[in-house]
C-alpha atoms as a PDB file:
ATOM      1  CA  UNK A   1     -52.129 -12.052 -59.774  1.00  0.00           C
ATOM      2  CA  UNK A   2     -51.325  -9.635 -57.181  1.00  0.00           C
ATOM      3  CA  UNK A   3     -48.124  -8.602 -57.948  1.00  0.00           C
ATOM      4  CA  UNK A   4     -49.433  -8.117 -61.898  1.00  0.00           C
ATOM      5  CA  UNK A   5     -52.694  -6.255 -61.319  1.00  0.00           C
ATOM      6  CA  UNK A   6     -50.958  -3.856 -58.428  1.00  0.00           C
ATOM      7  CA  UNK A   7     -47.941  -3.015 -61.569  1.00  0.00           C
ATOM      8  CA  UNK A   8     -50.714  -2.596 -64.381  1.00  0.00           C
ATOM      9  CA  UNK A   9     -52.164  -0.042 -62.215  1.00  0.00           C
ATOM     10  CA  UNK A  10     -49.104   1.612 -60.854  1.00  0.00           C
ATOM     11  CA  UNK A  11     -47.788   2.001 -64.518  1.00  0.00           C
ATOM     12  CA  UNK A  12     -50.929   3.655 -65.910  1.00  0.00           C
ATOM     13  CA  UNK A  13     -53.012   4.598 -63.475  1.00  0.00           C
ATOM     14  CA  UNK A  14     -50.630   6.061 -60.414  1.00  0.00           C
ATOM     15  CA  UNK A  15     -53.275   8.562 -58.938  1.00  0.00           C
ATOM     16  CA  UNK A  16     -56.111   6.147 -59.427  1.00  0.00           C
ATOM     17  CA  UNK A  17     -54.392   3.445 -57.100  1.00  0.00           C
ATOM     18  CA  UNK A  18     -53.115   6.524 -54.420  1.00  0.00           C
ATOM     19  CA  UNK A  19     -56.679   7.782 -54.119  1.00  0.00           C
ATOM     20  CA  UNK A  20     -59.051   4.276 -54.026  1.00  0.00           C
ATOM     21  CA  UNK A  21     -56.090   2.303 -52.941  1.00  0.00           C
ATOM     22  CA  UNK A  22     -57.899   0.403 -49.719  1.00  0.00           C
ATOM     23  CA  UNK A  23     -60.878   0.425 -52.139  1.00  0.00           C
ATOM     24  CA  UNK A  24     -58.413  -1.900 -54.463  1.00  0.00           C
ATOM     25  CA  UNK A  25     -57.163  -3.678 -51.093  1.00  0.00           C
ATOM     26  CA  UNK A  26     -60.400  -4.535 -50.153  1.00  0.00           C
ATOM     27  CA  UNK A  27     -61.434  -6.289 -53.364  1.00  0.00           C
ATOM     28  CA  UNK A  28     -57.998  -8.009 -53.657  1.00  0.00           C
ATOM     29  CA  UNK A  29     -58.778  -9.255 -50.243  1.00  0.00           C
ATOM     30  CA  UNK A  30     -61.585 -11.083 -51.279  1.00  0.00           C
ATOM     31  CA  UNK A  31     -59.205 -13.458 -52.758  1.00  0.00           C
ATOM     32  CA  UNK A  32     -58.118 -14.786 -49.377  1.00  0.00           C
ATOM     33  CA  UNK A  33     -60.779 -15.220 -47.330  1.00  0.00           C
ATOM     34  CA  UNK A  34     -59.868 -17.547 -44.345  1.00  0.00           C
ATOM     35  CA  UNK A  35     -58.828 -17.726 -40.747  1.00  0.00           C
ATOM     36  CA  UNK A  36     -55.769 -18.760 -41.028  1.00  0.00           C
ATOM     37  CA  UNK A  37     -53.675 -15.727 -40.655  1.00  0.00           C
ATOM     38  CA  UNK A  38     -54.724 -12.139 -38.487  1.00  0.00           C
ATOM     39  CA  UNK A  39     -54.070  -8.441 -39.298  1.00  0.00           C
ATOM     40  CA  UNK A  40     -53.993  -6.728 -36.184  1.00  0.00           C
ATOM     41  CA  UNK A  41     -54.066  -3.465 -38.087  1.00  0.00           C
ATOM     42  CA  UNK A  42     -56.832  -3.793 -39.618  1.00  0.00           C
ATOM     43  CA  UNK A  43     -58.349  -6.505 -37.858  1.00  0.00           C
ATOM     44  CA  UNK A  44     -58.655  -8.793 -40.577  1.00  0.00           C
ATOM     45  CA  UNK A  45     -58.262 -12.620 -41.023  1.00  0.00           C
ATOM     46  CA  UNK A  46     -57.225 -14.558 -43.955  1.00  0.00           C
ATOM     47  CA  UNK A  47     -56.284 -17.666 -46.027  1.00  0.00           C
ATOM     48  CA  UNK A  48     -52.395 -16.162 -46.074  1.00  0.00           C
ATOM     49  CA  UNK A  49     -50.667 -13.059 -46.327  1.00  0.00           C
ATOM     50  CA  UNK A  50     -49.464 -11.915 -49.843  1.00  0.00           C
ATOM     51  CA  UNK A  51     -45.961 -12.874 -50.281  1.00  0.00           C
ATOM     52  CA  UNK A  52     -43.825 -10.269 -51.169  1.00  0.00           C
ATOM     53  CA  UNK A  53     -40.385 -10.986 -53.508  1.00  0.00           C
ATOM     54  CA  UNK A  54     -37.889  -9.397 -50.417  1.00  0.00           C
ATOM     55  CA  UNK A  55     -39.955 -11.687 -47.713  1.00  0.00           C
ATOM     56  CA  UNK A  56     -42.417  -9.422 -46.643  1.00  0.00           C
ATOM     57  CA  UNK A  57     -45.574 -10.509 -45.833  1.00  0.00           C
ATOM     58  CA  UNK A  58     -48.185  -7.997 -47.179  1.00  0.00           C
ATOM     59  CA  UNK A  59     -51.768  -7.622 -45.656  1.00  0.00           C
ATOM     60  CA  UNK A  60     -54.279  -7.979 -48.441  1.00  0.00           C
ATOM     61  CA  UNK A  61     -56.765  -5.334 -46.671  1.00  0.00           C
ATOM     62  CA  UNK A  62     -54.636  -2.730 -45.550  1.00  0.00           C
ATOM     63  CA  UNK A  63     -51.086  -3.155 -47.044  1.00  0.00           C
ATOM     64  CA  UNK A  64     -49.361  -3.292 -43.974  1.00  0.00           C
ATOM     65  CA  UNK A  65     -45.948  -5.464 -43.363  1.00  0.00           C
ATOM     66  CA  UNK A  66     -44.850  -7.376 -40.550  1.00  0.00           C
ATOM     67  CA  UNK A  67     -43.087  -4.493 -39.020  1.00  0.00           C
ATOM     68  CA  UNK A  68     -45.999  -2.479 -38.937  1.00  0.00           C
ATOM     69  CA  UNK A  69     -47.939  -5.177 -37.278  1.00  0.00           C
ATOM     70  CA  UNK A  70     -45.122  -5.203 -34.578  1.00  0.00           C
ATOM     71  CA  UNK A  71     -45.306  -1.590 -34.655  1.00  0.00           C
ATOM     72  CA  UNK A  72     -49.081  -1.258 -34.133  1.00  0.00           C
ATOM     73  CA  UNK A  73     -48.877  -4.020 -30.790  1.00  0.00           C
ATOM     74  CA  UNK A  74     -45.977  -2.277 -29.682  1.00  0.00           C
ATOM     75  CA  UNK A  75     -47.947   1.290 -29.571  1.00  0.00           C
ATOM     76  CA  UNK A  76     -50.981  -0.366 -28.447  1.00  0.00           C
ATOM     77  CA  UNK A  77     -49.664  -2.488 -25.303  1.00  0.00           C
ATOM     78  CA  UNK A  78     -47.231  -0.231 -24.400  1.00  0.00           C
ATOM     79  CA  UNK A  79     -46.358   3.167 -25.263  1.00  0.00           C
ATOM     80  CA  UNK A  80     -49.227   5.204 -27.602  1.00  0.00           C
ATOM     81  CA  UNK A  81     -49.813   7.981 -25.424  1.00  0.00           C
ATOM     82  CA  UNK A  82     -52.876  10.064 -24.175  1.00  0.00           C
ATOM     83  CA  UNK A  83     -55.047  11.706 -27.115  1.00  0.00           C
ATOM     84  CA  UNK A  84     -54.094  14.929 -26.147  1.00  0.00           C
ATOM     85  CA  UNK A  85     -50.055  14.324 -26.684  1.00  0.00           C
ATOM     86  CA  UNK A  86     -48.211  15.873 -29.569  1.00  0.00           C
ATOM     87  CA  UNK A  87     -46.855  13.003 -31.891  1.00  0.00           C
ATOM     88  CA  UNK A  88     -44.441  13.341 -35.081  1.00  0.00           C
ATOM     89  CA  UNK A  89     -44.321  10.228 -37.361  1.00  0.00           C
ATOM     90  CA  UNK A  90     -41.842  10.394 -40.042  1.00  0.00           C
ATOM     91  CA  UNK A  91     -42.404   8.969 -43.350  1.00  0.00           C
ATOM     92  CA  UNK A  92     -45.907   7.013 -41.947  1.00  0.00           C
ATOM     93  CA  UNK A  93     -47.489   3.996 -43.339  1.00  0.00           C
ATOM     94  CA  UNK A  94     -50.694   4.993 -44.951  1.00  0.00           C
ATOM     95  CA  UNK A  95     -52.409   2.647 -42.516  1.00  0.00           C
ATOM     96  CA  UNK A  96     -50.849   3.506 -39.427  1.00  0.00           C
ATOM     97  CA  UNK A  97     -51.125   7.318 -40.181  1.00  0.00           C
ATOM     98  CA  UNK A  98     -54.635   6.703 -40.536  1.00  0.00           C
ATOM     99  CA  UNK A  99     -55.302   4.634 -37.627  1.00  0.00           C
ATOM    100  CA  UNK A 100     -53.705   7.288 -35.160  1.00  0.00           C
ATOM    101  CA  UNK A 101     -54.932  10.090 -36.812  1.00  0.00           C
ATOM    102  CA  UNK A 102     -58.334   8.937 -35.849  1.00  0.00           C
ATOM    103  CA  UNK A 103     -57.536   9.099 -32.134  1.00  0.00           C
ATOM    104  CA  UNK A 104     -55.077  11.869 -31.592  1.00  0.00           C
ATOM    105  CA  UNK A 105     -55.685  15.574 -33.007  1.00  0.00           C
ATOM    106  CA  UNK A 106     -52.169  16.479 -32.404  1.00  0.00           C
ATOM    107  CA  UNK A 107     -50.383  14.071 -34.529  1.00  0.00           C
ATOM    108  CA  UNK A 108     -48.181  15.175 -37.432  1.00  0.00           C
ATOM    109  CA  UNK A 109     -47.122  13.469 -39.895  1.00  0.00           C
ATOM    110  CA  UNK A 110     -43.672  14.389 -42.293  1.00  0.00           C
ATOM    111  CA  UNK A 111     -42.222  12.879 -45.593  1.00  0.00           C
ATOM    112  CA  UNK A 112     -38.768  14.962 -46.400  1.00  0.00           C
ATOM    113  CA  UNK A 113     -39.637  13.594 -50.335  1.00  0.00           C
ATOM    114  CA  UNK A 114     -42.509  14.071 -50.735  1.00  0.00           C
ATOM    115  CA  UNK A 115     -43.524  10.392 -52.045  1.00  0.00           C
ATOM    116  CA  UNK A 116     -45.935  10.314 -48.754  1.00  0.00           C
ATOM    117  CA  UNK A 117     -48.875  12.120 -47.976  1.00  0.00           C
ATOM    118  CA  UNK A 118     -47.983  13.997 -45.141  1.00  0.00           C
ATOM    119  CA  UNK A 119     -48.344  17.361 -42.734  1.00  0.00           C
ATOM    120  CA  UNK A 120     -45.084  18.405 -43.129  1.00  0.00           C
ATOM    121  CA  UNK A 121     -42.128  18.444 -45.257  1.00  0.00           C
ATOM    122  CA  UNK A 122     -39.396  18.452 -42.394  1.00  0.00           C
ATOM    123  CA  UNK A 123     -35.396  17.915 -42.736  1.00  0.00           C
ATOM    124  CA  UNK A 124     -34.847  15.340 -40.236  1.00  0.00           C
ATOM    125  CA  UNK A 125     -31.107  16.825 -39.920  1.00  0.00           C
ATOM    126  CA  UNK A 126     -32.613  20.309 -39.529  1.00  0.00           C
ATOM    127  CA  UNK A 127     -36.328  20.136 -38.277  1.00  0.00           C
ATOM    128  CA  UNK A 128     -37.839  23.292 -38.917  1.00  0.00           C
ATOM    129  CA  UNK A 129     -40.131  22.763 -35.469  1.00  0.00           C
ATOM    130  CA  UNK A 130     -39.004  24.812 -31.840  1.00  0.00           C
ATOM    131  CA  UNK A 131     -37.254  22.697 -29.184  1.00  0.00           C
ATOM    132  CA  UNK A 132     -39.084  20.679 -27.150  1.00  0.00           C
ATOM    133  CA  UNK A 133     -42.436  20.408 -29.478  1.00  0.00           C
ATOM    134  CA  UNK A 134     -43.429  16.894 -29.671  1.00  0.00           C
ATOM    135  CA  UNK A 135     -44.482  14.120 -26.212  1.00  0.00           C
ATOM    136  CA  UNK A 136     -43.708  11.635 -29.009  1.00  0.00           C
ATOM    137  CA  UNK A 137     -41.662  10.694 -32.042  1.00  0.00           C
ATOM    138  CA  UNK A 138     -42.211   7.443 -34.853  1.00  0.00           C
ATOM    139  CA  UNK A 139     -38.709   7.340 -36.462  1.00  0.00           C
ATOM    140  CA  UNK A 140     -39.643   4.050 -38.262  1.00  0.00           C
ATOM    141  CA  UNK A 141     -37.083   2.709 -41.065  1.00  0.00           C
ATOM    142  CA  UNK A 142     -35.939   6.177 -41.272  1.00  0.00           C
ATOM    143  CA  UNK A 143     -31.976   6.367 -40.099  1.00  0.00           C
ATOM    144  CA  UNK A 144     -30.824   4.120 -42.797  1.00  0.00           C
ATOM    145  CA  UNK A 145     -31.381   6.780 -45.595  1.00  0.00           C
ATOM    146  CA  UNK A 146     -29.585   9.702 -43.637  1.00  0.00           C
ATOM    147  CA  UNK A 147     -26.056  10.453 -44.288  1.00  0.00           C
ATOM    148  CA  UNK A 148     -25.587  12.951 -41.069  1.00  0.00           C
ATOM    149  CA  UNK A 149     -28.151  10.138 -39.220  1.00  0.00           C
ATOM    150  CA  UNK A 150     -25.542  12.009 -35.850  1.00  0.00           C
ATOM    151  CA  UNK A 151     -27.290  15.329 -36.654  1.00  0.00           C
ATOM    152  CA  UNK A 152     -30.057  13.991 -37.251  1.00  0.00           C
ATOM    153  CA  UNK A 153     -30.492  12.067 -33.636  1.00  0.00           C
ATOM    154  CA  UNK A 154     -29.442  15.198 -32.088  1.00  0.00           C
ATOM    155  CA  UNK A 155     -32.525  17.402 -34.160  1.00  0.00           C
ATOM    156  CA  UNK A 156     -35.092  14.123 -32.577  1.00  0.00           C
ATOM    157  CA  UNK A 157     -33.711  15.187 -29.193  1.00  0.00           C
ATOM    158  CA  UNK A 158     -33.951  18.472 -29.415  1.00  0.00           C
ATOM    159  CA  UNK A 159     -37.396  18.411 -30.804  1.00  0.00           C
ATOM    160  CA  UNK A 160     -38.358  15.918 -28.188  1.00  0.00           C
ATOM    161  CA  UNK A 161     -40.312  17.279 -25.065  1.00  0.00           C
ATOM    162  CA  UNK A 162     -38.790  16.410 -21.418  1.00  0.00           C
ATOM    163  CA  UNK A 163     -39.674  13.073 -20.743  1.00  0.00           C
ATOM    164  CA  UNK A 164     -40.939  12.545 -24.445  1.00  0.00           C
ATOM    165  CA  UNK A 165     -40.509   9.107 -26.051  1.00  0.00           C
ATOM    166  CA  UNK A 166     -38.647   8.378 -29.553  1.00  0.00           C
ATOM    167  CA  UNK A 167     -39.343   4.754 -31.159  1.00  0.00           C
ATOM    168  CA  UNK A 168     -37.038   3.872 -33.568  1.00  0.00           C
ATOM    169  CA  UNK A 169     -36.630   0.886 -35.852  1.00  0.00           C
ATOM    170  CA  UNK A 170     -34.046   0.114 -38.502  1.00  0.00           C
ATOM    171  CA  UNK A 171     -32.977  -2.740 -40.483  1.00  0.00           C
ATOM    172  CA  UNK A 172     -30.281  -4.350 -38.178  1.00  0.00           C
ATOM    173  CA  UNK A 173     -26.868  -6.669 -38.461  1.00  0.00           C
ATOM    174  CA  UNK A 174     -25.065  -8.642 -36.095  1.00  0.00           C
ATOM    175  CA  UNK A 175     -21.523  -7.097 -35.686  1.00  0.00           C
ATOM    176  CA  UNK A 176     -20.969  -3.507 -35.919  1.00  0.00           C
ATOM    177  CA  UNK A 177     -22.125  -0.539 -38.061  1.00  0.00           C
ATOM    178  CA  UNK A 178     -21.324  -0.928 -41.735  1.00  0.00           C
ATOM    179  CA  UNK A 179     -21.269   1.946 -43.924  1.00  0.00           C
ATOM    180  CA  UNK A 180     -19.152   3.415 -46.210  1.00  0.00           C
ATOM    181  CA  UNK A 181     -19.399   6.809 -47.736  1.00  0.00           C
ATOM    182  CA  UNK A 182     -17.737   5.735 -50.708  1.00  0.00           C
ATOM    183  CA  UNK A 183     -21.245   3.956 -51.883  1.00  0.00           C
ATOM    184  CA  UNK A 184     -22.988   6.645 -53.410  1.00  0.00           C
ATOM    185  CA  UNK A 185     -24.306   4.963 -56.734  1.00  0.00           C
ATOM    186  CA  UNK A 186     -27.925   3.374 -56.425  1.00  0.00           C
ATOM    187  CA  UNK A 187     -26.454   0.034 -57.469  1.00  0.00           C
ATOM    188  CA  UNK A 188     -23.408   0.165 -54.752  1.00  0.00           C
ATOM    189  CA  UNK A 189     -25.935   1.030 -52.239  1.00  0.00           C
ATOM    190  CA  UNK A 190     -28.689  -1.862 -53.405  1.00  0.00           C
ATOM    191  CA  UNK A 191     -25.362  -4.610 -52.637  1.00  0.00           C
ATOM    192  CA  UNK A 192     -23.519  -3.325 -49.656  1.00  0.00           C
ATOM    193  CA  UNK A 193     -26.691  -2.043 -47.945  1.00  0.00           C
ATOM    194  CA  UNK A 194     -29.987  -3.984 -49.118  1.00  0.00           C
ATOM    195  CA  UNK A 195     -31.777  -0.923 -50.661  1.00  0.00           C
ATOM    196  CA  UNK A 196     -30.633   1.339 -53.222  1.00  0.00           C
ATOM    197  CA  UNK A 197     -31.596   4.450 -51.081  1.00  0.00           C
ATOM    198  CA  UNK A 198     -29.814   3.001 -47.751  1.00  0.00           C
ATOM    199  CA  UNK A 199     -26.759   4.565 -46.237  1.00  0.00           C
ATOM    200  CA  UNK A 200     -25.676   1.817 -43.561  1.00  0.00           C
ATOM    201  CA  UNK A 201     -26.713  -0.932 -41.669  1.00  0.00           C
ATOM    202  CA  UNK A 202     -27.000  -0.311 -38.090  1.00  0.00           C
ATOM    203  CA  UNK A 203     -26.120  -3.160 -35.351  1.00  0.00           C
ATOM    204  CA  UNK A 204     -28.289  -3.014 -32.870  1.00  0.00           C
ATOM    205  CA  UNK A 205     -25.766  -1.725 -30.383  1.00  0.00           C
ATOM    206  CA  UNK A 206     -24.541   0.597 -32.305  1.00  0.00           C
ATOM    207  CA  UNK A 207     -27.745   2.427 -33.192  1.00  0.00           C
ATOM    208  CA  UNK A 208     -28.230   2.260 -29.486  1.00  0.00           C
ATOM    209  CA  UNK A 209     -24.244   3.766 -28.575  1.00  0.00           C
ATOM    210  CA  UNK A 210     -25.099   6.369 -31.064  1.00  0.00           C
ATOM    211  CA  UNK A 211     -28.361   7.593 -29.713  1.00  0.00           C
ATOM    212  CA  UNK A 212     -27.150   7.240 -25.972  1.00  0.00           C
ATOM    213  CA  UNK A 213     -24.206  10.144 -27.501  1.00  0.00           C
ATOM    214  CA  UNK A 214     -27.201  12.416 -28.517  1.00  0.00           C
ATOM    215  CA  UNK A 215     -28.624  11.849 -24.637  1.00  0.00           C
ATOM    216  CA  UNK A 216     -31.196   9.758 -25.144  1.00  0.00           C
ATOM    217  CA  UNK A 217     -31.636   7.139 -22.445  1.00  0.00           C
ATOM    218  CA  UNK A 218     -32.573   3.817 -24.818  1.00  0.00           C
ATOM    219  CA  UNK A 219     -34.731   0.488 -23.839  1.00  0.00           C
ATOM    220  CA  UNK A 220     -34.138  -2.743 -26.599  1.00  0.00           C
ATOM    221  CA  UNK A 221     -36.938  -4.059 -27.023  1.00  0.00           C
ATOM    222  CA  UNK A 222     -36.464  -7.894 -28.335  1.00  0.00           C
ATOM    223  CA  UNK A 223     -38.887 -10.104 -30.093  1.00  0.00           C
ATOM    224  CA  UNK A 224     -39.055 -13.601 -31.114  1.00  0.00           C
ATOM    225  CA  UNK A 225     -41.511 -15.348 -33.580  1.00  0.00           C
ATOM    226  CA  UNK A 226     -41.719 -19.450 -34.753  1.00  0.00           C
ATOM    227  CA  UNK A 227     -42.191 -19.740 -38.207  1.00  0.00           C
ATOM    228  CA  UNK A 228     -45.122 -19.244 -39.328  1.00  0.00           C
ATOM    229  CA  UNK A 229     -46.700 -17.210 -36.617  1.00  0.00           C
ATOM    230  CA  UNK A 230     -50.521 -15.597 -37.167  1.00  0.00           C
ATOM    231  CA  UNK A 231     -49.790 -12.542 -37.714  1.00  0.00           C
ATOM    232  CA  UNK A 232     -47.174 -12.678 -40.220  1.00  0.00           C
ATOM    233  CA  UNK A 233     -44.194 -11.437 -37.784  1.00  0.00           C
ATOM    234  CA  UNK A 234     -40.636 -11.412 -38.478  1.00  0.00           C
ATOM    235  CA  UNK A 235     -38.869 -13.864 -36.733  1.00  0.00           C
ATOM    236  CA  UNK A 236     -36.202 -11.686 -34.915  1.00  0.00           C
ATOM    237  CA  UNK A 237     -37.016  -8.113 -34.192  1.00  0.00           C
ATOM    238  CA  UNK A 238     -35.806  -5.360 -32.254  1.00  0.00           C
ATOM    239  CA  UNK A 239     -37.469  -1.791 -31.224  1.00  0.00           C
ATOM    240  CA  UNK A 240     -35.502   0.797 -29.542  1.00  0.00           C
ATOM    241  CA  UNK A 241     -37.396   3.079 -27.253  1.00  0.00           C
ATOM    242  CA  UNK A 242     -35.275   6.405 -26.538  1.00  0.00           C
ATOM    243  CA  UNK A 243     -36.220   8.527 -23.655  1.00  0.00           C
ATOM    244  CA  UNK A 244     -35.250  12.184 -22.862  1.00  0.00           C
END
């Protein structure tokens, strides 16, 4: 029912569902009232999550995934900063954006595209922002799309204030680094890399080696989840904080 009703109204009603979307969500939610399951983002329970065709389980309030519930108890136990910091958060979830932007009146959000509503329009390979400007950067499922993701790195340092704090998260693979600049057709790119806009998949150490070359100090953060868990958490996870 989900998955029908959210299609119907992507198809012919796009700026309807952008602009009363957690209006929708909270109607849809209705349908699975419970306590069996928590959204820490929003701070919801229910009967289940919605289950998502790649895995994912989806929030029925706010839309968020697993990873952004990680992402949300990561920032709130551990590393949000003051209110008065300067944050950049590329390519935000709508519910994350929201929830910070509530607390923090120097936090900026980009989306290179332009699919997201965001502050800026930034390059992540050339970030039109002076050295130094930011306490804080969310690089969150970014990497993966960039082909010069070197350049890039070395524009989040840059950027990055003296003893500022980057989070990053990609998809990751045991092994090493695969990529192969050969891919360039959507199809290639769906099979070799699991998405039809990804460029790679990162290991974990090598996302880490390549980070420590831009002079980032970085901190793995590991997590593990039993089946099952209550608030619909991947199973294996792994956060990378980089410090300056």
């Amino acid at each position: 029912m989900y998955h029908t009703l959210k299609s119907l109204l992507i198809r012919y009603f796009p700026s309807l569902i952008s602009r009363f979307e957690f209006t929708i969500r909270r109607i849809l939610a209705l349908f699975y009232r419970g306590n069996k399951v928590y959204c820490n983002v929003c701070d919801h329970h229910f009967s289940q999550f919605i289950h998502h065709d790649t895995g994912d389980l989806i929030c029925p309030t706010c839309g968020s995934l697993g990873r952004h519930r990680r992402l949300w108890s990561v920032l709130n136990d551990r590393v949000l900063p003051q209110k008065e910091a300067s944050i950049l958060h590329f390519s935000p979830s709508k519910i994350i954006q929201k929830k910070i932007k509530s607390s923090h009146p120097n936090y900026v959000t980009t989306d290179y595209d332009g699919k997201l509503k965001a502050d800026k329009s930034y390059d992540i390979t050339n970030i039109a922002a002076p050295s130094q400007s930011f306490d804080f950067i969310i690089c969150y499922h970014v990497l993966e799309h960039i082909t010069e993701d070197s350049k890039a790195m070395s524009e989040l340092y840059r950027i990055l204030k003296n003893d500022g704090l980057l989070i990053v998260q990609t998809p990751f693979k045991d092994g090493d680094i695969y990529e192969d600049t050969s891919m360039i057709k959507p199809e290639e790119r769906l099979k070799h890399f699991g998405q039809a806009d990804h460029v790679r998949i990162y290991s974990v150490q090598g996302l880490q080696t390549r980070l420590a070359q831009q002079g980032f100090s970085v901190e793995e953060l590991y997590f593990e989840e039993k089946e099952g868990n209550f608030m619909g958490l991947k199973l294996k996870e792994t956060i990378l904080l980089c410090r300056k």
